[in-house]
PDB file of N, CA and C in Angstrom:
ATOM      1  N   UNK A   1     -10.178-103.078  20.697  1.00  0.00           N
ATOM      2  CA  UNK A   1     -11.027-103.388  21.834  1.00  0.00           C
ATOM      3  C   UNK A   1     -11.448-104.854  21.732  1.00  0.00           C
ATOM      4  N   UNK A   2     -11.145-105.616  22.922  1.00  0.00           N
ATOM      5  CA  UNK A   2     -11.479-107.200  22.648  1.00  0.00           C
ATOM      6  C   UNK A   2     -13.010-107.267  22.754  1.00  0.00           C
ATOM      7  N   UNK A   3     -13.772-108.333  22.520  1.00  0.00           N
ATOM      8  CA  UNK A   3     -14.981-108.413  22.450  1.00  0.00           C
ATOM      9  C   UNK A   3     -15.616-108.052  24.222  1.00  0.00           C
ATOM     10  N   UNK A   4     -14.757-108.944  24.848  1.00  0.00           N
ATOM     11  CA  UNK A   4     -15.763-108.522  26.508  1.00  0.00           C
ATOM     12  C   UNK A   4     -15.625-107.220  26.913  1.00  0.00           C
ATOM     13  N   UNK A   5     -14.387-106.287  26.303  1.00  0.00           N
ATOM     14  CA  UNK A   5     -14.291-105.065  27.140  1.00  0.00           C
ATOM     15  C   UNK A   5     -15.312-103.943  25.887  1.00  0.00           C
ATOM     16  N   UNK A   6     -15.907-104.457  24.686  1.00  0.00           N
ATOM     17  CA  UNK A   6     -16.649-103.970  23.961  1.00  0.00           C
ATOM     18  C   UNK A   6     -18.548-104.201  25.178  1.00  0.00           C
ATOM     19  N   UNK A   7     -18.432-105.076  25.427  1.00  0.00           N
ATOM     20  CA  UNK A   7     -19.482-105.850  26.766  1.00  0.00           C
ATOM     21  C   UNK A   7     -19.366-105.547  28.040  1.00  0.00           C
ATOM     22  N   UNK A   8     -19.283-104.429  28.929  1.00  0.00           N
ATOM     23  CA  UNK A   8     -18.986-104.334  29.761  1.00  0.00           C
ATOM     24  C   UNK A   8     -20.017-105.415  30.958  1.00  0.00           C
ATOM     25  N   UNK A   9     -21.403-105.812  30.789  1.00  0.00           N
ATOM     26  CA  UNK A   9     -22.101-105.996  31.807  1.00  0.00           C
ATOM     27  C   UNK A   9     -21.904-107.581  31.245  1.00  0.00           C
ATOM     28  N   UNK A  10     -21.376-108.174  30.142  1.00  0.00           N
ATOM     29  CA  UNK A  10     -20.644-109.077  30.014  1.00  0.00           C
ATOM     30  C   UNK A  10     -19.162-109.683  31.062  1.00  0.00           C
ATOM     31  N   UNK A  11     -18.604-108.504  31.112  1.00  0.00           N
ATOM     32  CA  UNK A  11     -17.783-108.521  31.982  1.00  0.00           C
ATOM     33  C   UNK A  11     -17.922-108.383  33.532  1.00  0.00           C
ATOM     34  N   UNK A  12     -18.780-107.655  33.968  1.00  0.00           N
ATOM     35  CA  UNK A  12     -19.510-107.707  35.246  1.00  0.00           C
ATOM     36  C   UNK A  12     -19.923-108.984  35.796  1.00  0.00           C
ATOM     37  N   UNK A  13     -20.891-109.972  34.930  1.00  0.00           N
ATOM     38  CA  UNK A  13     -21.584-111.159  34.748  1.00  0.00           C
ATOM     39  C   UNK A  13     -20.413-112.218  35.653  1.00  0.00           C
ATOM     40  N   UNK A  14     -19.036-112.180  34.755  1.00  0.00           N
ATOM     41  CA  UNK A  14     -18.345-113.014  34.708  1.00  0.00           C
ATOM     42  C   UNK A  14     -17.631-112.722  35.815  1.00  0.00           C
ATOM     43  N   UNK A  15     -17.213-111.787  36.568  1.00  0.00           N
ATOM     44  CA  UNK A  15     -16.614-111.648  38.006  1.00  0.00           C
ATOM     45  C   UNK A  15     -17.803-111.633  38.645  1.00  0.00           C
ATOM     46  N   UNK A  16     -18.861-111.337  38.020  1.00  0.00           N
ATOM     47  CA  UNK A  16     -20.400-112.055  39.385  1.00  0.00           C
ATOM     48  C   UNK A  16     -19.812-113.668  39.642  1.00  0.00           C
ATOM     49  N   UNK A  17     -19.739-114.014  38.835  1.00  0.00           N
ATOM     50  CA  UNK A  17     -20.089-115.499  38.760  1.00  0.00           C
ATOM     51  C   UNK A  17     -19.121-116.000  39.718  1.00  0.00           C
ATOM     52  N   UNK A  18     -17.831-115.310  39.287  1.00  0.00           N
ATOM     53  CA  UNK A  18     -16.902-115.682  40.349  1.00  0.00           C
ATOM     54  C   UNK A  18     -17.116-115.867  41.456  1.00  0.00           C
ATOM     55  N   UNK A  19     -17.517-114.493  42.181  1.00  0.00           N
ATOM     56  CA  UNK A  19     -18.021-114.246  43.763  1.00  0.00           C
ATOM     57  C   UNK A  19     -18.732-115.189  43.730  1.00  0.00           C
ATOM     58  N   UNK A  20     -19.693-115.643  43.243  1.00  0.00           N
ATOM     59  CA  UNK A  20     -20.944-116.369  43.901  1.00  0.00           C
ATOM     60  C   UNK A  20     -20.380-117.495  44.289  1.00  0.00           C
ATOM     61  N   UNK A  21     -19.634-117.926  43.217  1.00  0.00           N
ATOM     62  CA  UNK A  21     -18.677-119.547  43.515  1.00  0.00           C
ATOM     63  C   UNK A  21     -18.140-119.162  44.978  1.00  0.00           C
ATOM     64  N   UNK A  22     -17.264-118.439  44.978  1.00  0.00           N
ATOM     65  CA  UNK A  22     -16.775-118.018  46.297  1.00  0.00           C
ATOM     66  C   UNK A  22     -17.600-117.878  47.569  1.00  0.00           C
ATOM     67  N   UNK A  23     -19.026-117.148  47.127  1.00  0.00           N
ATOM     68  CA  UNK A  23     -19.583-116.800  47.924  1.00  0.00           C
ATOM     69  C   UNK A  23     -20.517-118.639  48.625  1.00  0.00           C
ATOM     70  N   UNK A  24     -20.505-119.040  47.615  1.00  0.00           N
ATOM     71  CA  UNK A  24     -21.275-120.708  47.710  1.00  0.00           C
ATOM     72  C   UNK A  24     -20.383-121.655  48.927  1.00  0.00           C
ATOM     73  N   UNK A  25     -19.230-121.030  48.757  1.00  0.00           N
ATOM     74  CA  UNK A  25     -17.833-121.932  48.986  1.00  0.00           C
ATOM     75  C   UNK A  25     -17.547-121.918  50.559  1.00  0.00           C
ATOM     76  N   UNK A  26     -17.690-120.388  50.403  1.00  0.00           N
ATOM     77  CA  UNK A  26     -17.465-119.697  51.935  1.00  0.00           C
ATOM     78  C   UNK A  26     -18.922-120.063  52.881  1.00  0.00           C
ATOM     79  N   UNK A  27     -20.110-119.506  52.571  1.00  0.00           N
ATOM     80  CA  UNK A  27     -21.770-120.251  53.068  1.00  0.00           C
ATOM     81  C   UNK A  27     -21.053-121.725  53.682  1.00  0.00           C
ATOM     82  N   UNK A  28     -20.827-122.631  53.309  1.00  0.00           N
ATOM     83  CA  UNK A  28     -20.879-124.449  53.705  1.00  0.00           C
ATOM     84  C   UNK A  28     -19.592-124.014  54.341  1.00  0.00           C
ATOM     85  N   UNK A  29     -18.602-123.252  54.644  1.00  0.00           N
ATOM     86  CA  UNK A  29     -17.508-123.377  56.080  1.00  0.00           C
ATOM     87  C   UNK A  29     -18.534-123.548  56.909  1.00  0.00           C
ATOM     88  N   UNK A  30     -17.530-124.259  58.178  1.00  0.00           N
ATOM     89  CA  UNK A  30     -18.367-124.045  59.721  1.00  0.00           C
ATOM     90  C   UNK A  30     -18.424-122.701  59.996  1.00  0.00           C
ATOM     91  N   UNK A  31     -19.548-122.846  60.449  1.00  0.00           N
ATOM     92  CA  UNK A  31     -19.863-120.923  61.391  1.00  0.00           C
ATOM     93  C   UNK A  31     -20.216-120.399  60.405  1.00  0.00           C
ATOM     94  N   UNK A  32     -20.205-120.750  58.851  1.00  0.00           N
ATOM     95  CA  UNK A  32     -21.325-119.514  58.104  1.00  0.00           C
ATOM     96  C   UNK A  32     -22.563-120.333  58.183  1.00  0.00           C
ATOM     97  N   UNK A  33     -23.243-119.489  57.448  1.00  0.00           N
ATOM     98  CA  UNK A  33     -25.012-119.466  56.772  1.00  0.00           C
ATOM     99  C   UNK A  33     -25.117-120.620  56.375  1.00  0.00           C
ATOM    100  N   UNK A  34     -23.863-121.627  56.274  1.00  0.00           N
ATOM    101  CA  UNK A  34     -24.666-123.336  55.854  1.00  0.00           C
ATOM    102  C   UNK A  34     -24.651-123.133  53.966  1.00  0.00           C
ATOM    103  N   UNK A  35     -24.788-123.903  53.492  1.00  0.00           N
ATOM    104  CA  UNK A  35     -24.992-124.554  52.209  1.00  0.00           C
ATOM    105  C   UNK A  35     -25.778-123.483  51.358  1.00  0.00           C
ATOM    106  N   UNK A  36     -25.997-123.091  50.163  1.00  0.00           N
ATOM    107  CA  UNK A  36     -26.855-122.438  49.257  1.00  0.00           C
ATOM    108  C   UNK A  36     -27.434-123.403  48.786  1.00  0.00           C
ATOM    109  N   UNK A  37     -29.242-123.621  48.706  1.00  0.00           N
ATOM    110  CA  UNK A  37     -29.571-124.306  48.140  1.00  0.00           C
ATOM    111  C   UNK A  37     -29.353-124.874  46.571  1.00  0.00           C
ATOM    112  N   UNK A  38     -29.608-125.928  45.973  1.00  0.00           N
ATOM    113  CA  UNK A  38     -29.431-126.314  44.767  1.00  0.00           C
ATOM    114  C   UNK A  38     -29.931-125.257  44.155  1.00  0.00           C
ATOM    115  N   UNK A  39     -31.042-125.465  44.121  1.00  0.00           N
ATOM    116  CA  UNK A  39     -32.092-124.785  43.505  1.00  0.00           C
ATOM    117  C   UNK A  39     -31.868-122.964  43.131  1.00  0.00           C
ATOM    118  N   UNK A  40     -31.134-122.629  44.268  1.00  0.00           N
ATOM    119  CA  UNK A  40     -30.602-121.271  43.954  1.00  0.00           C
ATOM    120  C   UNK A  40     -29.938-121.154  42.993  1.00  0.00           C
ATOM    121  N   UNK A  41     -28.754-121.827  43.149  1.00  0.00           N
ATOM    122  CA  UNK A  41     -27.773-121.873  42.673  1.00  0.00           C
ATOM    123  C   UNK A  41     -28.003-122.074  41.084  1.00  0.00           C
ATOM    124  N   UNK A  42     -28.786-122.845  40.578  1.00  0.00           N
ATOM    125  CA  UNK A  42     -29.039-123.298  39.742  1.00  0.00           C
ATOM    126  C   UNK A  42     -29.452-122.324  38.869  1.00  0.00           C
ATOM    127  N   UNK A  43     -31.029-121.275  39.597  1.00  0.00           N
ATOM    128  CA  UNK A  43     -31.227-120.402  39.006  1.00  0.00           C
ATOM    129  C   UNK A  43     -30.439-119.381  38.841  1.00  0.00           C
ATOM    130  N   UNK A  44     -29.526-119.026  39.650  1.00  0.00           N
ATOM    131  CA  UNK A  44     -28.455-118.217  39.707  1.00  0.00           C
ATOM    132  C   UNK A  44     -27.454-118.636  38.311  1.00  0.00           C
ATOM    133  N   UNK A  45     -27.740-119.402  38.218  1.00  0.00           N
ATOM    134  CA  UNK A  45     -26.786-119.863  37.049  1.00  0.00           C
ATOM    135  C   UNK A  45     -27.689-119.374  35.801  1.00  0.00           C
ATOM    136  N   UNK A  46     -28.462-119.703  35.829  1.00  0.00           N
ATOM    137  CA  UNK A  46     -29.438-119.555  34.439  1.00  0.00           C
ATOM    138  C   UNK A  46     -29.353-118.011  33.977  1.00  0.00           C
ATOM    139  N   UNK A  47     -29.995-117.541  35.131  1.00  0.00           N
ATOM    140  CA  UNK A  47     -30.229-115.667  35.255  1.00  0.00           C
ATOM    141  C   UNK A  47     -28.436-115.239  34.577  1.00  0.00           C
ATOM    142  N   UNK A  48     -27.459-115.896  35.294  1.00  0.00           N
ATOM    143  CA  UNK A  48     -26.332-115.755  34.968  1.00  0.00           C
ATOM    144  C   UNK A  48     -25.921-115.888  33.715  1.00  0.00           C
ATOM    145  N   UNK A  49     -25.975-116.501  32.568  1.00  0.00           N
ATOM    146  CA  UNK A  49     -25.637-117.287  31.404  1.00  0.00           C
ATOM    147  C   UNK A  49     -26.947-115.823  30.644  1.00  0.00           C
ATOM    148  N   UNK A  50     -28.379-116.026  31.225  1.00  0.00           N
ATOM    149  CA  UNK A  50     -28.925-115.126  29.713  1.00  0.00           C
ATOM    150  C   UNK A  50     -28.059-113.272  30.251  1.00  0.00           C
ATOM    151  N   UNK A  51     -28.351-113.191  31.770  1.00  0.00           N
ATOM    152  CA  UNK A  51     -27.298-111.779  31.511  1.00  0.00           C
ATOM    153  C   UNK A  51     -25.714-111.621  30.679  1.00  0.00           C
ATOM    154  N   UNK A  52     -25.109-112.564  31.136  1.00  0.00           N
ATOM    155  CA  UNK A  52     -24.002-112.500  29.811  1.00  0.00           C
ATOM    156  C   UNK A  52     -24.396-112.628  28.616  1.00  0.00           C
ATOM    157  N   UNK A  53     -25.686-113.338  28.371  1.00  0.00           N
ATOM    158  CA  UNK A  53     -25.565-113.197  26.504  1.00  0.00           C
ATOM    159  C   UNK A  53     -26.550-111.762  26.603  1.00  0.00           C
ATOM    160  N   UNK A  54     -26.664-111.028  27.362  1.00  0.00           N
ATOM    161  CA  UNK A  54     -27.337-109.868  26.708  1.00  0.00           C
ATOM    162  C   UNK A  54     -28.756-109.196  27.203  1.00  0.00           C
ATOM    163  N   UNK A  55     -29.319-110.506  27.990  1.00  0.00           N
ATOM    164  CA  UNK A  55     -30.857-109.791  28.393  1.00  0.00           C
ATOM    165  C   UNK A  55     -30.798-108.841  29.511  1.00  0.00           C
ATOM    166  N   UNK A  56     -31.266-108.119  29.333  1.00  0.00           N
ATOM    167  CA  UNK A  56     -31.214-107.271  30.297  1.00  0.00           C
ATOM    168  C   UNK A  56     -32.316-107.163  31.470  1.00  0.00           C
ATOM    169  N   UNK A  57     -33.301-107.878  31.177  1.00  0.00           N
ATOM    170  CA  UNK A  57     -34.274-108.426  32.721  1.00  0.00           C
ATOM    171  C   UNK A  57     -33.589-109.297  33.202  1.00  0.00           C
ATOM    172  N   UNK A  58     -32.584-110.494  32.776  1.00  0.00           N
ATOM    173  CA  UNK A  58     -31.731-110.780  33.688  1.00  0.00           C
ATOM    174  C   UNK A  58     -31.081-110.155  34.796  1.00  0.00           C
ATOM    175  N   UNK A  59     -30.170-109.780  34.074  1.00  0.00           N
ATOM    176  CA  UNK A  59     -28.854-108.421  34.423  1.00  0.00           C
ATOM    177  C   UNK A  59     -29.772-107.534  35.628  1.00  0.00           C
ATOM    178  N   UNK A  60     -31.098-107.343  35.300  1.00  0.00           N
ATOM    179  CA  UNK A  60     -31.429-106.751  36.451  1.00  0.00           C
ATOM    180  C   UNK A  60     -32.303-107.059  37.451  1.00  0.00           C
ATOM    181  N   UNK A  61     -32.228-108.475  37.214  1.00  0.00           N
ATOM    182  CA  UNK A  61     -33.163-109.518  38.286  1.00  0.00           C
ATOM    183  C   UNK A  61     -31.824-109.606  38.933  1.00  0.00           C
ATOM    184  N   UNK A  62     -30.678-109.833  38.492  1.00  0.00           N
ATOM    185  CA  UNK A  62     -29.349-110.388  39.163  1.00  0.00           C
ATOM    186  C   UNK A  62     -28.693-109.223  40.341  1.00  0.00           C
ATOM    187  N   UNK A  63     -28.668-108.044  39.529  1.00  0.00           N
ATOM    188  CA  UNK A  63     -28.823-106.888  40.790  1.00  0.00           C
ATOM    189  C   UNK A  63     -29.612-106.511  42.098  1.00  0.00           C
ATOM    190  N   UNK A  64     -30.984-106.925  41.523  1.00  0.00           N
ATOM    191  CA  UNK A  64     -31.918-106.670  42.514  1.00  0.00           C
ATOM    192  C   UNK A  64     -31.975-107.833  43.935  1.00  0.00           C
ATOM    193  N   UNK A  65     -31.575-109.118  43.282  1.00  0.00           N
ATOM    194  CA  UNK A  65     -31.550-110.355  43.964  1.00  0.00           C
ATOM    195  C   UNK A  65     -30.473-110.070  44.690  1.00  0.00           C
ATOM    196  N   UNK A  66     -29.081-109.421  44.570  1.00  0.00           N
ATOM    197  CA  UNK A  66     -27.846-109.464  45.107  1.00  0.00           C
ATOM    198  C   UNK A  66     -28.499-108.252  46.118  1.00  0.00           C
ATOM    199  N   UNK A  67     -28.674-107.079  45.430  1.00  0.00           N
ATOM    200  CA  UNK A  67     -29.335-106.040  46.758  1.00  0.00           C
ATOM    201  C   UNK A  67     -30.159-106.419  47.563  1.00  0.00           C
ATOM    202  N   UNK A  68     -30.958-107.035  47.677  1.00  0.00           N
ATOM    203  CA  UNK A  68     -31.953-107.650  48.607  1.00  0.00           C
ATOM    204  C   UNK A  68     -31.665-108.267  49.476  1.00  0.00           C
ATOM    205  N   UNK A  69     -30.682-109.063  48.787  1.00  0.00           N
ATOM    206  CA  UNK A  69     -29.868-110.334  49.672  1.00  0.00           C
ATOM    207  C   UNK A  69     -28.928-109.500  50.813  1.00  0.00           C
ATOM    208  N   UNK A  70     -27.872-108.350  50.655  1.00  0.00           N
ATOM    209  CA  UNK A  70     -27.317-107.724  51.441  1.00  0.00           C
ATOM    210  C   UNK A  70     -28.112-107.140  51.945  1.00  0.00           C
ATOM    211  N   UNK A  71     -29.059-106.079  51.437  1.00  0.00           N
ATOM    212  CA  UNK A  71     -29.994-104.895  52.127  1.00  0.00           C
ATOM    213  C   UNK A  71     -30.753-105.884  53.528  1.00  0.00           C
ATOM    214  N   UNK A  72     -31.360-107.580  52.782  1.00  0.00           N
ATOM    215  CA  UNK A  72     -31.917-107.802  54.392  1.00  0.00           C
ATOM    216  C   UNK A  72     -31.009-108.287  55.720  1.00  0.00           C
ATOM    217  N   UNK A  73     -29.815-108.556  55.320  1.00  0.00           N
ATOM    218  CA  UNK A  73     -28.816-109.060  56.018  1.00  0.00           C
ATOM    219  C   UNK A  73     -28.047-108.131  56.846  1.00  0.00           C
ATOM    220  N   UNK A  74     -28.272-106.676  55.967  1.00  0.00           N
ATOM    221  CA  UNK A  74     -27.798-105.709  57.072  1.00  0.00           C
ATOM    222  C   UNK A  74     -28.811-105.504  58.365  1.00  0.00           C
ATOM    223  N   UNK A  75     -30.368-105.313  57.471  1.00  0.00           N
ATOM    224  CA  UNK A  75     -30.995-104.096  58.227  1.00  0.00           C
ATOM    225  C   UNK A  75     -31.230-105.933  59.388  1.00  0.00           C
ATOM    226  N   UNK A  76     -31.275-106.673  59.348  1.00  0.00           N
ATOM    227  CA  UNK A  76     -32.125-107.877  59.796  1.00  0.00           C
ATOM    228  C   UNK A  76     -31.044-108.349  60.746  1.00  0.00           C
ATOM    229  N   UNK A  77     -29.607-108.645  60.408  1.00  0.00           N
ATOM    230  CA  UNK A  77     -28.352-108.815  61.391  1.00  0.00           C
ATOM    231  C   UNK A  77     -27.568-107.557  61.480  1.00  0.00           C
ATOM    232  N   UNK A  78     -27.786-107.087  61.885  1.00  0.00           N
ATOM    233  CA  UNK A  78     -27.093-105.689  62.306  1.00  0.00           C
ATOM    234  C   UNK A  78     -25.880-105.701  63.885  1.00  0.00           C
ATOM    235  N   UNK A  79     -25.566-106.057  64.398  1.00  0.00           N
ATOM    236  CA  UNK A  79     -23.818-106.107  63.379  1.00  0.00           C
ATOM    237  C   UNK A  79     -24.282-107.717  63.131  1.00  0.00           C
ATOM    238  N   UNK A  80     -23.652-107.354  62.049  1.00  0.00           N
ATOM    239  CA  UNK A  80     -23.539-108.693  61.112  1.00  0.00           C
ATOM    240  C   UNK A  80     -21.680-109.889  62.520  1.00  0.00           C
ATOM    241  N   UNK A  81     -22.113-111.205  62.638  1.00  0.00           N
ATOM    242  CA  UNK A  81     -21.175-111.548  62.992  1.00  0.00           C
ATOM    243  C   UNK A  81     -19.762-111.563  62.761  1.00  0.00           C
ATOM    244  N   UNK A  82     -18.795-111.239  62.767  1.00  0.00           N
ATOM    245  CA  UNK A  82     -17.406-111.883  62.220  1.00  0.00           C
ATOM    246  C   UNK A  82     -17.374-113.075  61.499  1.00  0.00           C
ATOM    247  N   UNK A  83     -18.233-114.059  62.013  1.00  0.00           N
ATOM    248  CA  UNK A  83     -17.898-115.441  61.126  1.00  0.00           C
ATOM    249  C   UNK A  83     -18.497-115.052  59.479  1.00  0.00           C
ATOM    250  N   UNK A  84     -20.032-113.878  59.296  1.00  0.00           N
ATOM    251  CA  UNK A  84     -20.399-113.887  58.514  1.00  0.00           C
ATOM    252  C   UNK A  84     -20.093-112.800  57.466  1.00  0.00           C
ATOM    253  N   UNK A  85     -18.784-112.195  58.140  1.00  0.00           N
ATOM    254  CA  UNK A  85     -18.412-111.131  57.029  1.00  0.00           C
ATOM    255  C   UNK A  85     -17.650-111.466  55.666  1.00  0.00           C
ATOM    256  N   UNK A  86     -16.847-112.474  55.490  1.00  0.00           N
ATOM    257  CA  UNK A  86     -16.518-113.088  54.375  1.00  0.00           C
ATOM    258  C   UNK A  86     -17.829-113.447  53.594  1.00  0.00           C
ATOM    259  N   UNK A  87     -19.193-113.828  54.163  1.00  0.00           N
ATOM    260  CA  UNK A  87     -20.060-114.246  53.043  1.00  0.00           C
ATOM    261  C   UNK A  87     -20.762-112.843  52.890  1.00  0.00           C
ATOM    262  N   UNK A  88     -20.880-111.648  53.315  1.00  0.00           N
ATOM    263  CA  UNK A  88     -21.684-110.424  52.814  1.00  0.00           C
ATOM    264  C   UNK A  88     -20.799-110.263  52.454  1.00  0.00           C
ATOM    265  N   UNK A  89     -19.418-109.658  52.505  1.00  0.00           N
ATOM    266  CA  UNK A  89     -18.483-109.298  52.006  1.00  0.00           C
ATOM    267  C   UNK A  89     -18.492-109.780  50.506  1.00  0.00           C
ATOM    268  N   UNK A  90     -18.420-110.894  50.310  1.00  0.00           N
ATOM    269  CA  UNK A  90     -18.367-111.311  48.823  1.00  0.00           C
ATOM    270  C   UNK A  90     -19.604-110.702  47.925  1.00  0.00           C
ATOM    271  N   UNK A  91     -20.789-111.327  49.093  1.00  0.00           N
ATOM    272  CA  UNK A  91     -22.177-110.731  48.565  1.00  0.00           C
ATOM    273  C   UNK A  91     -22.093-109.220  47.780  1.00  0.00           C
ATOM    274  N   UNK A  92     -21.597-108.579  48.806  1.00  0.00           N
ATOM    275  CA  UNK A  92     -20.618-106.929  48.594  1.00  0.00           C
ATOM    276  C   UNK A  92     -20.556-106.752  47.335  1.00  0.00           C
ATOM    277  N   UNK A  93     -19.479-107.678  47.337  1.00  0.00           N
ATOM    278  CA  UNK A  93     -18.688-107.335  46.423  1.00  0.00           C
ATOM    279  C   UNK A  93     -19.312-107.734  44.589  1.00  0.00           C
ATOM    280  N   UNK A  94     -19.979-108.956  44.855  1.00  0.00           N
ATOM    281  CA  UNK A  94     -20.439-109.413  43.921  1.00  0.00           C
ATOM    282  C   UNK A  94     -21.530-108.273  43.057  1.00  0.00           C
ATOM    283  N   UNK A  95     -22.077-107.628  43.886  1.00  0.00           N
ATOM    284  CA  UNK A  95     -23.494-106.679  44.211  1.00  0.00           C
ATOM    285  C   UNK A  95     -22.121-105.146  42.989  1.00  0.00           C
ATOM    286  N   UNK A  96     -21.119-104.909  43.721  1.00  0.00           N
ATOM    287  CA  UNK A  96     -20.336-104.066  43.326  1.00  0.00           C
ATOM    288  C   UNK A  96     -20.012-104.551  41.723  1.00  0.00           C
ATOM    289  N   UNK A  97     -19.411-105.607  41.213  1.00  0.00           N
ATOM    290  CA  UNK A  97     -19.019-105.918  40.268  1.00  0.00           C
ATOM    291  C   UNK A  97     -20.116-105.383  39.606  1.00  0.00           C
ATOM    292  N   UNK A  98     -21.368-105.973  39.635  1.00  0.00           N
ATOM    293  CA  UNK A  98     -22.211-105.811  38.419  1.00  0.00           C
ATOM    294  C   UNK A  98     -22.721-104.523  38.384  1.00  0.00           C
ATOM    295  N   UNK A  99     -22.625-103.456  39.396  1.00  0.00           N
ATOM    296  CA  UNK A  99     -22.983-102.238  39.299  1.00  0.00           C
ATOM    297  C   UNK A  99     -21.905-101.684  38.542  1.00  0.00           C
ATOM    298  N   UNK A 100     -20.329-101.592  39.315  1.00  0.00           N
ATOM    299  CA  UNK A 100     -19.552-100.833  38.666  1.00  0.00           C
ATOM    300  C   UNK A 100     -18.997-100.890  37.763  1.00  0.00           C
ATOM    301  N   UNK A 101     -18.634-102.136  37.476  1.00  0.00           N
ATOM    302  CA  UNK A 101     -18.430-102.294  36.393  1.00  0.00           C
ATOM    303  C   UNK A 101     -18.343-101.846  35.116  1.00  0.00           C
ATOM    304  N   UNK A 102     -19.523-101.867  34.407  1.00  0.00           N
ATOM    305  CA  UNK A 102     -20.729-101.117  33.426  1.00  0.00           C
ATOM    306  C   UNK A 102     -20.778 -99.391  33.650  1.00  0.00           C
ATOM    307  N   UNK A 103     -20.877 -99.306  35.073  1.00  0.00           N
ATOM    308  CA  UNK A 103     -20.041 -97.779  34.536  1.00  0.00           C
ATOM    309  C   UNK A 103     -19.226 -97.137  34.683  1.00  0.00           C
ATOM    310  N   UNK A 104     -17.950 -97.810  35.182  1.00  0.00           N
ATOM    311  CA  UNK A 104     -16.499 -97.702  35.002  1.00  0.00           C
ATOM    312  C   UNK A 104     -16.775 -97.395  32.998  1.00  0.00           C
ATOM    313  N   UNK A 105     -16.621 -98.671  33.164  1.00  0.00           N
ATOM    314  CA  UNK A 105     -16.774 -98.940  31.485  1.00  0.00           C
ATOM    315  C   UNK A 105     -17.456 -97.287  30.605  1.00  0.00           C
ATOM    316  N   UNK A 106     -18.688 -96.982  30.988  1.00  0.00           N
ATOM    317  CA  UNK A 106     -19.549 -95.986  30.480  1.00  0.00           C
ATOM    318  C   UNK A 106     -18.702 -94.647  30.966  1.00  0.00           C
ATOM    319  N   UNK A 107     -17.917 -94.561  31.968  1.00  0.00           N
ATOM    320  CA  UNK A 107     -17.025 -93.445  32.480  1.00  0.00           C
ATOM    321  C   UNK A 107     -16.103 -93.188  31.552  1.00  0.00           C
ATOM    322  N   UNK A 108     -15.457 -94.766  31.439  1.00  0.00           N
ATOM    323  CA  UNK A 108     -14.119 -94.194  30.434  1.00  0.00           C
ATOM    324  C   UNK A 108     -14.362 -93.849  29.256  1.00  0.00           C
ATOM    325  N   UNK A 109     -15.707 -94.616  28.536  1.00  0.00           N
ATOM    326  CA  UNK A 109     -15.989 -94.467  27.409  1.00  0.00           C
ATOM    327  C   UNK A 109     -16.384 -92.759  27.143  1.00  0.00           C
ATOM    328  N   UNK A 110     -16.981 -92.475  27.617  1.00  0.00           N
ATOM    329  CA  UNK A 110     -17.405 -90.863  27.907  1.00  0.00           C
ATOM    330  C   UNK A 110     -16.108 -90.479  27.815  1.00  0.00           C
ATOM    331  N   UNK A 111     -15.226 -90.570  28.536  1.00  0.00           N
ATOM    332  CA  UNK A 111     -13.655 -89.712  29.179  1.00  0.00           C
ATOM    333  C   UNK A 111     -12.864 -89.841  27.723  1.00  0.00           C
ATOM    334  N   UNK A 112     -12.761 -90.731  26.898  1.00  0.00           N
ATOM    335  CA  UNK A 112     -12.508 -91.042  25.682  1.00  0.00           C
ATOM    336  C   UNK A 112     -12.648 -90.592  24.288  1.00  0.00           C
ATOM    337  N   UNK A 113     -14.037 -90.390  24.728  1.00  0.00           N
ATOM    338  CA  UNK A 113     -14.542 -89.710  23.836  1.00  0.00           C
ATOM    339  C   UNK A 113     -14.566 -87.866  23.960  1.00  0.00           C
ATOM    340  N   UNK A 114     -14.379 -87.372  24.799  1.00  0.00           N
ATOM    341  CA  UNK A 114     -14.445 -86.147  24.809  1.00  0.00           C
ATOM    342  C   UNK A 114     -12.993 -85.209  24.208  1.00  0.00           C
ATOM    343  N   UNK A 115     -13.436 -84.383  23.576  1.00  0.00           N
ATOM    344  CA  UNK A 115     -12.050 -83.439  22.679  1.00  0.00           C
ATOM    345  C   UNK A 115     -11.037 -83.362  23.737  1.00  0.00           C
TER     346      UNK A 115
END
């Protein structure tokens, strides 16, 4: 077992991080939501770096921040535009990584372990 797949919310972290880049990338096209502030981003990074090494009030400031972020975007733009489905979409998805991830991981490990 390599060290990150011993880490599953290690591994979550790190396809978060991805999306967000993506998700940062896609925001500043024309017709999305415009730019992510520095300042987000920044903390997003921080929260990012101590959930991969392990804290777990990170890891679940980083969930709650990603749910919030979709949960007000649904109930608040309801239908959400076409131009803005690539940036919830990622949001989505990003929100997905760090949930399933960890218990994919905790699934197989269970499934593995049983006689």
């Amino acid at each position: 077992m390599t060290h990150l797949a011993a880490r599953p919310r290690s591994v979550a972290v790190a396809v978060w991080a991805v999306l967000v880049t993506a998700t940062a990338v896609v925001a500043a096209l024309p017709g999305d939501p415009g730019t992510v502030p520095a300042g987000w981003l920044v903390a997003l990074a921080l929260l990012g770096v101590l959930a991969f090494r392990g804290s777990d009030a990170a890891y679940a400031v980083l969930v709650v921040l990603n749910a919030v972020l979709l949960s007000t975007a649904l109930l608040l733009a309801t239908p959400v535009a076409a131009p803005f489905w690539a940036f919830y979409g990622l949001v989505a998805a990003a929100l997905a990584a760090l949930v399933g991830i960890p218990l994919l991981a905790r699934r197989t490990a269970v499934a593995a372990s049983a006689p």
